[in-house]
Protein backbone atom coordinates (compact mmCIF):
# COMPACT_ATOMS: atom_id res chain seq x y z
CA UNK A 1 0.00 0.00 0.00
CA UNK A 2 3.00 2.20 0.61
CA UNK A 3 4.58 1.57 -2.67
CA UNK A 4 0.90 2.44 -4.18
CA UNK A 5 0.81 5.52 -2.74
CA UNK A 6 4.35 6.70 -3.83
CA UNK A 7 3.65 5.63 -7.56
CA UNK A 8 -0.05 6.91 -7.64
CA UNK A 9 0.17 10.31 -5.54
CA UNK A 10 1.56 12.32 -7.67
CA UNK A 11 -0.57 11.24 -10.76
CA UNK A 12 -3.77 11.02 -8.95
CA UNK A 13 -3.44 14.53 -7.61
CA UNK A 14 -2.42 15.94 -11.32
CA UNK A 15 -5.71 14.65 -12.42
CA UNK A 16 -7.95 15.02 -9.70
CA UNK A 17 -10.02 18.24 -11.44
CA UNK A 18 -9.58 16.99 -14.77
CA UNK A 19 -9.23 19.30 -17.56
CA UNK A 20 -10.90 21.69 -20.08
CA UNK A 21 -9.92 22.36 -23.81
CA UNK A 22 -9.01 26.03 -24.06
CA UNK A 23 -8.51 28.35 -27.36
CA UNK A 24 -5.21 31.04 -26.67
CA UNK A 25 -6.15 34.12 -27.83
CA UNK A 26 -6.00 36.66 -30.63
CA UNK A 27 -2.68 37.24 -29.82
CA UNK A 28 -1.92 33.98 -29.23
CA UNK A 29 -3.25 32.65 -32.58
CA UNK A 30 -3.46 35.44 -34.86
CA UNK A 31 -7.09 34.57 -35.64
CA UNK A 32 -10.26 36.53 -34.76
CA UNK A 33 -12.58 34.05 -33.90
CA UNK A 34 -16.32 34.39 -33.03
CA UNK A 35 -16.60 33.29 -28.94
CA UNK A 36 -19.64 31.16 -29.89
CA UNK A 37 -17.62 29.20 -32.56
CA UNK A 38 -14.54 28.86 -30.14
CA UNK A 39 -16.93 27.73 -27.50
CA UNK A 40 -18.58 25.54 -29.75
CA UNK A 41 -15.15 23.76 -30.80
CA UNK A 42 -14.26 23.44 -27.50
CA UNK A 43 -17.34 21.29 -25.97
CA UNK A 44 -17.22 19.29 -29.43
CA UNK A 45 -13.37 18.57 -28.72
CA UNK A 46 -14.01 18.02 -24.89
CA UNK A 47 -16.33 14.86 -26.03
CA UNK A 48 -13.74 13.41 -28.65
CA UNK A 49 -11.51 13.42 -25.54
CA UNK A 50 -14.06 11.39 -23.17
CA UNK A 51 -14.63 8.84 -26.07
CA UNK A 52 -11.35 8.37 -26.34
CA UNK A 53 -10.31 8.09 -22.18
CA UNK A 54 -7.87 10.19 -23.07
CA UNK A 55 -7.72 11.32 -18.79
CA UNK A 56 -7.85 7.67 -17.67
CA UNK A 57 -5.03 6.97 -20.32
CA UNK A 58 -2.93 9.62 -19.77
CA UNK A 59 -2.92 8.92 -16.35
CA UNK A 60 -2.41 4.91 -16.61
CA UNK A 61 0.86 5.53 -18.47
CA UNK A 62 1.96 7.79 -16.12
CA UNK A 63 1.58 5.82 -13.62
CA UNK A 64 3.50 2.68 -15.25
CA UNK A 65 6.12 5.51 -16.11
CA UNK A 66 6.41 6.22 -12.07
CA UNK A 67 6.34 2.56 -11.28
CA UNK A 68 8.22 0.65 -13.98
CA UNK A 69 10.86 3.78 -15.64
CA UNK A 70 8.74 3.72 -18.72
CA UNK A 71 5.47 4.36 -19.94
CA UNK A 72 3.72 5.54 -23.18
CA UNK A 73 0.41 6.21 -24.91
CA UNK A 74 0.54 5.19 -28.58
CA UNK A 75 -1.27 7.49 -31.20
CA UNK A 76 -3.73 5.81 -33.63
CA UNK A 77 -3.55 8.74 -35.96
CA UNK A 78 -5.06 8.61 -39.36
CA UNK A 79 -3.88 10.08 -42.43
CA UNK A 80 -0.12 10.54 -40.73
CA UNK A 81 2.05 7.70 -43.03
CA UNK A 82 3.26 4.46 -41.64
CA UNK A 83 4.13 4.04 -37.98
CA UNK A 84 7.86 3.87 -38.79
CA UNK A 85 7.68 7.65 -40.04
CA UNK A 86 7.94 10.76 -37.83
CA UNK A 87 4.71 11.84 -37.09
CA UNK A 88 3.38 15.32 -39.34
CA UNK A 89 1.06 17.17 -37.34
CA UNK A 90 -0.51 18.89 -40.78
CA UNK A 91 -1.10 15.68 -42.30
CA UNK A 92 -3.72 14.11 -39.39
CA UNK A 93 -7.35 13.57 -40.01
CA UNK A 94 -7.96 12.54 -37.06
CA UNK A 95 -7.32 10.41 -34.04
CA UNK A 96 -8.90 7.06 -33.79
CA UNK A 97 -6.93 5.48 -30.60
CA UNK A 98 -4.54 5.19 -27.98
CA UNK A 99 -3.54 2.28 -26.44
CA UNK A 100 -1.77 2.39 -22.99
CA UNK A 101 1.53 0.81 -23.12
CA UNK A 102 4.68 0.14 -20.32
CA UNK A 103 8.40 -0.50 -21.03
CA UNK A 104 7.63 -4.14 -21.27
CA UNK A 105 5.90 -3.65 -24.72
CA UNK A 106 8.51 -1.44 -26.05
CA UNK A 107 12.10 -1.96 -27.42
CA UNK A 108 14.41 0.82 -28.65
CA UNK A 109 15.16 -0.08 -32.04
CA UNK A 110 17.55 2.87 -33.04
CA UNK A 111 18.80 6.23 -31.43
CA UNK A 112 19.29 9.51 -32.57
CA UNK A 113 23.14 9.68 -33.34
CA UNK A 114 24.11 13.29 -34.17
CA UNK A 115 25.53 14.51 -31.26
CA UNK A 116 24.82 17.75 -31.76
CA UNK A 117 21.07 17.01 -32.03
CA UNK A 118 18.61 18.07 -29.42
CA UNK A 119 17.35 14.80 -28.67
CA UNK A 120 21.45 12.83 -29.18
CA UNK A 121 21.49 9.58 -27.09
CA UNK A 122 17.91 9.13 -27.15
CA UNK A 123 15.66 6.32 -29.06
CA UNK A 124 14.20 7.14 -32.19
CA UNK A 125 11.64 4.33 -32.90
CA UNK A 126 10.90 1.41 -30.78
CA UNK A 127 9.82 -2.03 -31.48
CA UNK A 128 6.46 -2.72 -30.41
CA UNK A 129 6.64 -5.76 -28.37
CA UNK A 130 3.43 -6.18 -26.49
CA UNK A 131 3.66 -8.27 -23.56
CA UNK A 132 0.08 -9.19 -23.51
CA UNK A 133 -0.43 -11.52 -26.68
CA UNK A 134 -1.18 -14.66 -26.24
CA UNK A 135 1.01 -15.72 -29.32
CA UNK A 136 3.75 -14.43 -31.04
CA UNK A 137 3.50 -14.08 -34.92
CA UNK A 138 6.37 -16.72 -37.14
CA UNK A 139 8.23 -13.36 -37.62
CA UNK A 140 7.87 -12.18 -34.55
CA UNK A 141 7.15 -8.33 -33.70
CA UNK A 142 8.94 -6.44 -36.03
CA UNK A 143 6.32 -3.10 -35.67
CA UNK A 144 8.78 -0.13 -35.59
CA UNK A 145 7.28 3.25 -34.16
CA UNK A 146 8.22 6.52 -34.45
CA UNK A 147 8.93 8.06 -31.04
CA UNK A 148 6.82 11.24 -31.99
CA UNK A 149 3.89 8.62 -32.16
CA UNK A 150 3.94 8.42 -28.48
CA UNK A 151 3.53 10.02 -25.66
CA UNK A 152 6.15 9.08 -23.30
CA UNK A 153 6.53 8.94 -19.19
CA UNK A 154 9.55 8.28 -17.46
CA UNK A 155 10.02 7.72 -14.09
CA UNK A 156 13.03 8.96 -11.76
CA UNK A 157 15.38 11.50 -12.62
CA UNK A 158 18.20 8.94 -14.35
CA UNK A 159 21.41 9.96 -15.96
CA UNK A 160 22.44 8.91 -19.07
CA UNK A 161 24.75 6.31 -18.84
CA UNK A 162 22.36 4.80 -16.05
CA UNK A 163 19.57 4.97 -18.86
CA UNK A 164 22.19 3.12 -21.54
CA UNK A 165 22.35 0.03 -19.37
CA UNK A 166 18.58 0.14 -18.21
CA UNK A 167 17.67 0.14 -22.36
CA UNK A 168 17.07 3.42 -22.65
CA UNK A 169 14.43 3.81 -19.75
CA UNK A 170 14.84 5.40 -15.85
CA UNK A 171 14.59 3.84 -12.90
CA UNK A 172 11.02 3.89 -10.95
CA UNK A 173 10.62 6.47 -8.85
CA UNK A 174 10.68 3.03 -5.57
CA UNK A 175 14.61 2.44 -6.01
CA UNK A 176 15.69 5.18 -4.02
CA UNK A 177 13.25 3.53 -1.37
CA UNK A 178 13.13 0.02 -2.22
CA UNK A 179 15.10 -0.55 1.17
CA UNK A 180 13.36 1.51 3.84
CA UNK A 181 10.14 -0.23 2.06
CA UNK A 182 11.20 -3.83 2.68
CA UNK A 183 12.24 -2.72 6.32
CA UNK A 184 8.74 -1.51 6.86
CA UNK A 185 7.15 -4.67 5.76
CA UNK A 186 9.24 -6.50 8.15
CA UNK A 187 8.32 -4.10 11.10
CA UNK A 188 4.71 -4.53 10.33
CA UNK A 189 5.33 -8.41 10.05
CA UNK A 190 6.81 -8.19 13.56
CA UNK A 191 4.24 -5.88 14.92
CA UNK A 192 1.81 -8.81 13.98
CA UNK A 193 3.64 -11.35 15.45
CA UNK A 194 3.56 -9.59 18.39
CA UNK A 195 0.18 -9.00 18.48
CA UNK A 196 -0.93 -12.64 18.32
CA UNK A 197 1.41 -13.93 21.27
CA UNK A 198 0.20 -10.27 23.82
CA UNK A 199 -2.26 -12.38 25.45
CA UNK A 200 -0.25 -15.29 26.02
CA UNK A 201 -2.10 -17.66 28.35
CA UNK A 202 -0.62 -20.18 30.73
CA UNK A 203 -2.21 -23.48 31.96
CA UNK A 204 -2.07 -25.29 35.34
CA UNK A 205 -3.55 -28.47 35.22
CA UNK A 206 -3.37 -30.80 38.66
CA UNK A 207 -2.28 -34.36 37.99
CA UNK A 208 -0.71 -33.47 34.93
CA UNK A 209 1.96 -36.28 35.76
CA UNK A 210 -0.11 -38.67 36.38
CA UNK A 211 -1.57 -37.76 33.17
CA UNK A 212 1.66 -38.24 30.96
CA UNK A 213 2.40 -42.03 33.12
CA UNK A 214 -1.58 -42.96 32.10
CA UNK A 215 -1.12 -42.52 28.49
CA UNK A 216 -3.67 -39.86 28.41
CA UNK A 217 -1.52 -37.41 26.48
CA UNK A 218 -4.03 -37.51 23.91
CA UNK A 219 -6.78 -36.29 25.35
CA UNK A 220 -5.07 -33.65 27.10
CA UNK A 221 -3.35 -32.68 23.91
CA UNK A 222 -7.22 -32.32 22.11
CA UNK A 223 -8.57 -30.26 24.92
CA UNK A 224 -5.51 -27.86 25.04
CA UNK A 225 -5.95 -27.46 21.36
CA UNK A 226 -9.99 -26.73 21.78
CA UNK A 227 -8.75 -24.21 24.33
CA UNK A 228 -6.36 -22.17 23.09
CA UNK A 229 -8.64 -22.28 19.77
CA UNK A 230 -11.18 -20.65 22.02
CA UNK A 231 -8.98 -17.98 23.32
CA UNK A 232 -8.06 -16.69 19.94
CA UNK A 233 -11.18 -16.26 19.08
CA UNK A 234 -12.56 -14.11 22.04
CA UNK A 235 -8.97 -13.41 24.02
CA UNK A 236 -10.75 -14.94 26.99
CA UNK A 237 -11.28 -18.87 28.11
């Protein structure tokens, strides 16, 4: 529950009010729109993004980001070219998906070399691997995806070279705490134990020699048992 709450915090208070399409203004967009058309465009884009769960999605990959280093939303665009290509933002007719996707389902296929490149060191497509098919094609998944095709979310603040050996992906945001987590569940796991033996009854039974040289351990041992069954039920006998 504690590790839930460090991986879901964050994203669940981001998205707690949801949000609103907005238009800039004139300035902003160097048109002179009519409010009632601008308002209009808004409400009309504000259902596109409930039929598409583009809140819940958004904030299911950013979540797997927090937890796992990596997550993405993938962008069924239409009228864009093949998967492979960079994405052209003039060239969509619309958007007809997104699928939620973690690390797990993606491979980094190729980087962005020149070093004097904004994005150097970082992938430029991925192979789409996803985890949850039940069988894996004679060719196996060869998809490749254009980075600008998804929407990515990382997790802890990683370096480089740390995000070379992790392929390309940081580390979740529970490393740094992974310890003082484990040592928590080990407290609570002693609390409990300690719990169960705090009303810790003792017996005196007369004859209980005589008893043992009968051969009535037995029936000493079954009413014991039915006992102490009784007193961990209701703490009392």
């Amino acid at each position: 529950d504690l590790a839930n709450t460090i991986v879901a915090a964050v994203v669940e208070d981001a998205l707690r009010q949801g949000f609103m399409p907005t238009r800039g203004t004139e300035e902003e967009t160097g048109e002179d729109a009519d409010p009632g058309e601008v308002q209009q465009d808004s409400a009309t884009l504000a259902k596109k993004l409930e039929a598409l769960g583009v809140a819940a999605k958004v904030g299911e990959g950013a979540t797997w980001g927090r937890l796992m280093g990596g997550g993405a939303v993938l962008l069924g665009v239409e009228g864009a070219g093949p998967p492979e290509a960079p994405l052209d933002d003039t060239k969509v007719t619309g958007i007809l998906f997104l699928t939620v996707l973690d690390r797990q389902d993606l491979q980094p296929a190729a980087y962005y070399t020149d070093p004097l490149a904004p994005k150097f060191g970082q992938p430029s497509h991925y192979f789409l691997q996803p985890s949850s098919m039940g069988t894996i094609p004679s060719d196996g998944f060869n998809t490749r995806v254009h980075e600008t095709r998804l929407v990515l979310f990382g997790g802890a603040p990683t370096s480089r070279r740390e995000r070379d050996r992790n392929q390309g992906w940081d580390h979740s945001v529970l490393q740094k705490v992974h310890d003082t987590l484990r040592d928590v569940g080990q407290n609570w796991d002693s609390v409990r134990a300690m719990l169960a033996d705090m009303s810790q009854a003792v017996f005196k039974i007369k004859g209980l020699l005589d008893l043992i040289a009968e051969g009535k351990q037995e029936d000493m041992a079954v009413r014991m048992a039915l006992m102490d069954t009784l007193r961990s039920i209701t703490r009392a006998v």
